[in-house]
Each structure stands twice: as structure tokens, then as C-alpha cells.
N, C-alpha and C. Protein backbone atom coordinates (compact mmCIF):
# COMPACT_ATOMS: atom_id res chain seq x y z
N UNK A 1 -5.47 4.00 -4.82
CA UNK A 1 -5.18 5.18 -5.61
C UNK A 1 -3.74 5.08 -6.12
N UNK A 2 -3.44 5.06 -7.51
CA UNK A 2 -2.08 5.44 -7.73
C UNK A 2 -1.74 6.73 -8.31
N UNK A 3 -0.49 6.54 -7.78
CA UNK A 3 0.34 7.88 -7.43
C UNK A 3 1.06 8.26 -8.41
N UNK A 4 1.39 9.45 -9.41
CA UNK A 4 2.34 9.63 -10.43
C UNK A 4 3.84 10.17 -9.65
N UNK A 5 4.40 9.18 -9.85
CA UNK A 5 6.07 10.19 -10.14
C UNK A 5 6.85 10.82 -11.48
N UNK A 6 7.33 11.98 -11.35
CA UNK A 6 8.36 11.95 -12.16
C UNK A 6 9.20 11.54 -11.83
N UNK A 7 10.17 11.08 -12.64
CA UNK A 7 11.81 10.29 -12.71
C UNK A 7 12.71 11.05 -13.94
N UNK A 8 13.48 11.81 -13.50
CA UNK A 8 14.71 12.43 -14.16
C UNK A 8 15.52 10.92 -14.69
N UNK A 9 15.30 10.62 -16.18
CA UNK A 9 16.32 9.87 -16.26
C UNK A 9 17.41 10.02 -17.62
N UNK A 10 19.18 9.56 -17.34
CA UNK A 10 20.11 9.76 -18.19
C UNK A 10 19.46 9.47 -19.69
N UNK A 11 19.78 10.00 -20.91
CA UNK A 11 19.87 10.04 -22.19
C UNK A 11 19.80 8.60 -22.31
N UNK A 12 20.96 8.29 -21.96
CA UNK A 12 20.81 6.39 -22.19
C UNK A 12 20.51 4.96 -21.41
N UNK A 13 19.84 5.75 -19.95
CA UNK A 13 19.05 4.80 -19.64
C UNK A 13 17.25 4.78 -20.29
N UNK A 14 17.06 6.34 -20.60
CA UNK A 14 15.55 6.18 -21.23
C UNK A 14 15.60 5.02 -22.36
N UNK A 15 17.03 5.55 -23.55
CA UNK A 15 16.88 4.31 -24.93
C UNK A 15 16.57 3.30 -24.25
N UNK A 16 17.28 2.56 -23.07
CA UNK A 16 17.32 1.21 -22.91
C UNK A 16 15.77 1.04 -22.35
N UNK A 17 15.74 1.82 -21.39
CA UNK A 17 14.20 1.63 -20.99
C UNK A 17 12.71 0.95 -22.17
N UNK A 18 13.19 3.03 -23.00
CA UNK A 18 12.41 2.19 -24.64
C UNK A 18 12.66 1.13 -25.48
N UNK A 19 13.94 0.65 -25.50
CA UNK A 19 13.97 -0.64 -25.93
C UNK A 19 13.71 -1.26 -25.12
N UNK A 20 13.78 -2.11 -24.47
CA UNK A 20 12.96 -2.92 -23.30
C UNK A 20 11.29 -3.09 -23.51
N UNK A 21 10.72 -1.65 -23.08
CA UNK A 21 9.41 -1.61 -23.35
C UNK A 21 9.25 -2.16 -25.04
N UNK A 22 9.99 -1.80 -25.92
CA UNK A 22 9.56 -2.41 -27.03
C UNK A 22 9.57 -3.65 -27.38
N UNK A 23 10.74 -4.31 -26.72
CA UNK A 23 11.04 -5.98 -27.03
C UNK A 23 10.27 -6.88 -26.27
N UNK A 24 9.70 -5.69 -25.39
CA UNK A 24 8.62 -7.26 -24.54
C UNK A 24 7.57 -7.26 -24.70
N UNK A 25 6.87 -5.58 -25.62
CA UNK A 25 5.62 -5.00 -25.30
C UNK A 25 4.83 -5.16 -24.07
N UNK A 26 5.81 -4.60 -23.50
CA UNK A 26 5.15 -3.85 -21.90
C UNK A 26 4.99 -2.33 -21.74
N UNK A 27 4.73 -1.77 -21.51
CA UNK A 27 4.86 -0.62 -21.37
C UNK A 27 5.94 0.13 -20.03
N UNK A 28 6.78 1.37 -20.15
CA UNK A 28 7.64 1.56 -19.84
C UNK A 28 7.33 1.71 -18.40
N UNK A 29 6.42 2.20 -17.65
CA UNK A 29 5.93 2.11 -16.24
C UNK A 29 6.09 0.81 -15.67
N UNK A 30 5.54 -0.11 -16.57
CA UNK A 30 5.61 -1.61 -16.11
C UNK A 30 6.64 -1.78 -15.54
N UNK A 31 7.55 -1.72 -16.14
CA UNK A 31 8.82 -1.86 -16.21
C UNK A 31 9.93 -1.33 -14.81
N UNK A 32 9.15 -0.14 -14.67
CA UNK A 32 10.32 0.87 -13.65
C UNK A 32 9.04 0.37 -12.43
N UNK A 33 7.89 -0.19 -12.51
CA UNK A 33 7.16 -0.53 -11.05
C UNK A 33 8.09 -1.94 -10.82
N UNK A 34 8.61 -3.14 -11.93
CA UNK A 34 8.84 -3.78 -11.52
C UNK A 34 10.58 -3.56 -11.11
N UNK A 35 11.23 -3.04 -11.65
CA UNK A 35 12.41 -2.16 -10.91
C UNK A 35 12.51 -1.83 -9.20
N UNK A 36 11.12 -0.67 -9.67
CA UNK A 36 11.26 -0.54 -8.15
C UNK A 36 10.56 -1.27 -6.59
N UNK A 37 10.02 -2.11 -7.19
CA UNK A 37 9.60 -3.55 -6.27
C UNK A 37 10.76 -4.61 -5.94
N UNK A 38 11.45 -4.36 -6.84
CA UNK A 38 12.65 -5.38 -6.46
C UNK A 38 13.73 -4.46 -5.38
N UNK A 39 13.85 -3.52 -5.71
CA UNK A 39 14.81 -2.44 -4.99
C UNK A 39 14.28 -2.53 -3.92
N UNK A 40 12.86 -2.14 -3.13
CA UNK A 40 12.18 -2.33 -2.22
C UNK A 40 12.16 -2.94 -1.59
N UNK A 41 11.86 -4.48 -2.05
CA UNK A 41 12.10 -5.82 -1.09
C UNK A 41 13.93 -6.01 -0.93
N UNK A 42 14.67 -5.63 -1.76
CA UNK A 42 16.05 -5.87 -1.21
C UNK A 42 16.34 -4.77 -0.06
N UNK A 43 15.86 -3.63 -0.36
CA UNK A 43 15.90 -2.53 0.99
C UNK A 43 15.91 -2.79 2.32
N UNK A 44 14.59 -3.22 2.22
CA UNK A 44 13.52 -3.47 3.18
C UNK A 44 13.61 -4.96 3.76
N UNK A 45 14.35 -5.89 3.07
CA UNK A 45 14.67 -7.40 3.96
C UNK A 45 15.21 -7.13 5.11
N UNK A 46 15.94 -8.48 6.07
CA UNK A 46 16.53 -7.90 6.85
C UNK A 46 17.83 -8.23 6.77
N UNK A 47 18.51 -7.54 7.23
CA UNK A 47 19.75 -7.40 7.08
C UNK A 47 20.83 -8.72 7.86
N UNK A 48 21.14 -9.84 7.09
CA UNK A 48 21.60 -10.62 7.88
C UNK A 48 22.76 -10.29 9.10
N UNK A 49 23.88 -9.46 8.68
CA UNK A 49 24.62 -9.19 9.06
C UNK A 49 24.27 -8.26 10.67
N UNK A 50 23.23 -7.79 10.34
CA UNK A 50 22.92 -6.80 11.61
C UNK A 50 22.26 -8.15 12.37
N UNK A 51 21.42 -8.64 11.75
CA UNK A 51 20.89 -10.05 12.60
C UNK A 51 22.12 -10.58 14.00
N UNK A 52 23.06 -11.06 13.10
CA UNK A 52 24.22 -11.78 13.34
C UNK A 52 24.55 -11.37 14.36
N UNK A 53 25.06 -10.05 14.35
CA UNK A 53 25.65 -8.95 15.24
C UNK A 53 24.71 -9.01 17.21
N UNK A 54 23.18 -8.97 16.30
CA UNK A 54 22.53 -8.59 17.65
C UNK A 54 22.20 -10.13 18.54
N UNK A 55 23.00 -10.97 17.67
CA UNK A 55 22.67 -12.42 18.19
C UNK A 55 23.47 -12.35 18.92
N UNK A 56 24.85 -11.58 18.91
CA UNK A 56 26.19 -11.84 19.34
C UNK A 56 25.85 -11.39 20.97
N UNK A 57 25.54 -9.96 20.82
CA UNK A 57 25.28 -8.76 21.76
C UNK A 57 24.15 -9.50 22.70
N UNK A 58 23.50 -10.27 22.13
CA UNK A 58 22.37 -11.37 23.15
C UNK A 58 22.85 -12.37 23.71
N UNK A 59 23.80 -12.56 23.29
CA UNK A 59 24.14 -13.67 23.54
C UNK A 59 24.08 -15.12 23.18
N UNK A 60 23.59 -15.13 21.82
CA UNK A 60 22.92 -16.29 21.23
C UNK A 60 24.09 -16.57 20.57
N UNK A 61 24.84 -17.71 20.98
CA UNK A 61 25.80 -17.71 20.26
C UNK A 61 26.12 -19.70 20.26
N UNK A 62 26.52 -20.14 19.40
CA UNK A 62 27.02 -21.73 19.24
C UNK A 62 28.23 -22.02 19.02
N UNK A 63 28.61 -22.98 20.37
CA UNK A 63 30.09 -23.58 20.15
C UNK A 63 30.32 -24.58 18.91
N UNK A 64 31.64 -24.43 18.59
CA UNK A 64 32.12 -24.80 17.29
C UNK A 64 31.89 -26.34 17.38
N UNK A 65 31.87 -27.14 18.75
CA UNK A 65 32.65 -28.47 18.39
C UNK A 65 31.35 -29.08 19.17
N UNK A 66 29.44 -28.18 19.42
CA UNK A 66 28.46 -28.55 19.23
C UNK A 66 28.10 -28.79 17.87
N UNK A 67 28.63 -27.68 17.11
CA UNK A 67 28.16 -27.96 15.41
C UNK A 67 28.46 -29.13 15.29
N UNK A 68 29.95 -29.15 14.83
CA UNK A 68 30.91 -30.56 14.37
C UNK A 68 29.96 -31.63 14.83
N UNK A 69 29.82 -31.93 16.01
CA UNK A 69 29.32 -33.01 16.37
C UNK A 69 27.53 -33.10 15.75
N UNK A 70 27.11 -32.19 15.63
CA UNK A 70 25.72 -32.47 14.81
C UNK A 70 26.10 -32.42 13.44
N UNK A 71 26.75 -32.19 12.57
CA UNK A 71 27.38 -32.62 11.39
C UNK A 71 27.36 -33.95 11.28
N UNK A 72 27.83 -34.09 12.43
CA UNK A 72 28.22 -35.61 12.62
C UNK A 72 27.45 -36.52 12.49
N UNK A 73 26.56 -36.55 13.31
CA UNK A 73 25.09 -37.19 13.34
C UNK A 73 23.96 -36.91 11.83
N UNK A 74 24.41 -36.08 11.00
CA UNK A 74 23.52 -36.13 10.25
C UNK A 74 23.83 -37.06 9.07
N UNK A 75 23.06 -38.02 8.42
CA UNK A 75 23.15 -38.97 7.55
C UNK A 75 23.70 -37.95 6.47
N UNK A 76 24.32 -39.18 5.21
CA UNK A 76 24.51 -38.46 4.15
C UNK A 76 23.89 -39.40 3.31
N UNK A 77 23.86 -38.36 2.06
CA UNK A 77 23.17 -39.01 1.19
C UNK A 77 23.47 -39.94 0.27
């Protein structure tokens, strides 16, 4: 089932909107579903930084001069 929203939008984001919809011939829904699918998945990823954090608080953590040394070992190209 899809769902209608309204969307309050500025004077001059609608022009751009309608231009858009006109230069690609898509229609203007198209447009703000694919908007808001992208907003969504950037929302909704996960957050590296909080990742990072709870690795810390776990304890998952790697010494500097284990890296270096697997640097080391890896061929170059």
C-alpha cells in the first residue's frame, strides 16, 4: 500500500524540483522518493564512529607496532 505525504516546500526548492522533473521527465514524486531513500540509508547506516567507541569500551582494541609489522608483511604491488 502506498502512503501519501504532504511536504511543505520553500518557493524555490519546488522551481528546482519542477525543473528537475522536467529535464529528466520523471515525475516530481520520483524524485523526492529517490531523495528520501538516500536520506534513509545514510540515517539508518551505522555509525562508524559509535562503532569505534564501543570497540574501545570492549575492549577490542590493536597495538600500533602489531599493525606496522603486518604492513610489513604485505607485498606491494
Amino acid at each position: 500500500m502506498t502512503a501519501v505525504v504532504s511536504l511543505p516546500l520553500e518557493p524555490e526548492q519546488f522551481k528546482r524540483l519542477q525543473h528537475l522533473a522536467q529535464m529528466t521527465r520523471r515525475d516530481q514524486a520520483w524524485h523526492l522518493r529517490q531523495a528520501l531513500n538516500r536520506y534513509l540509508e545514510q540515517q539508518t547506516a551505522p555509525d562508524p564512529v559509535e562503532e569505534g567507541l564501543a570497540d574501545v569500551r570492549a575492549g577490542r582494541l590493536l597495538d600500533l607496532s602489531d599493525i606496522e609489522a603486518k604492513w610489513r608483511q604485505t607485498p606491494t604491488c
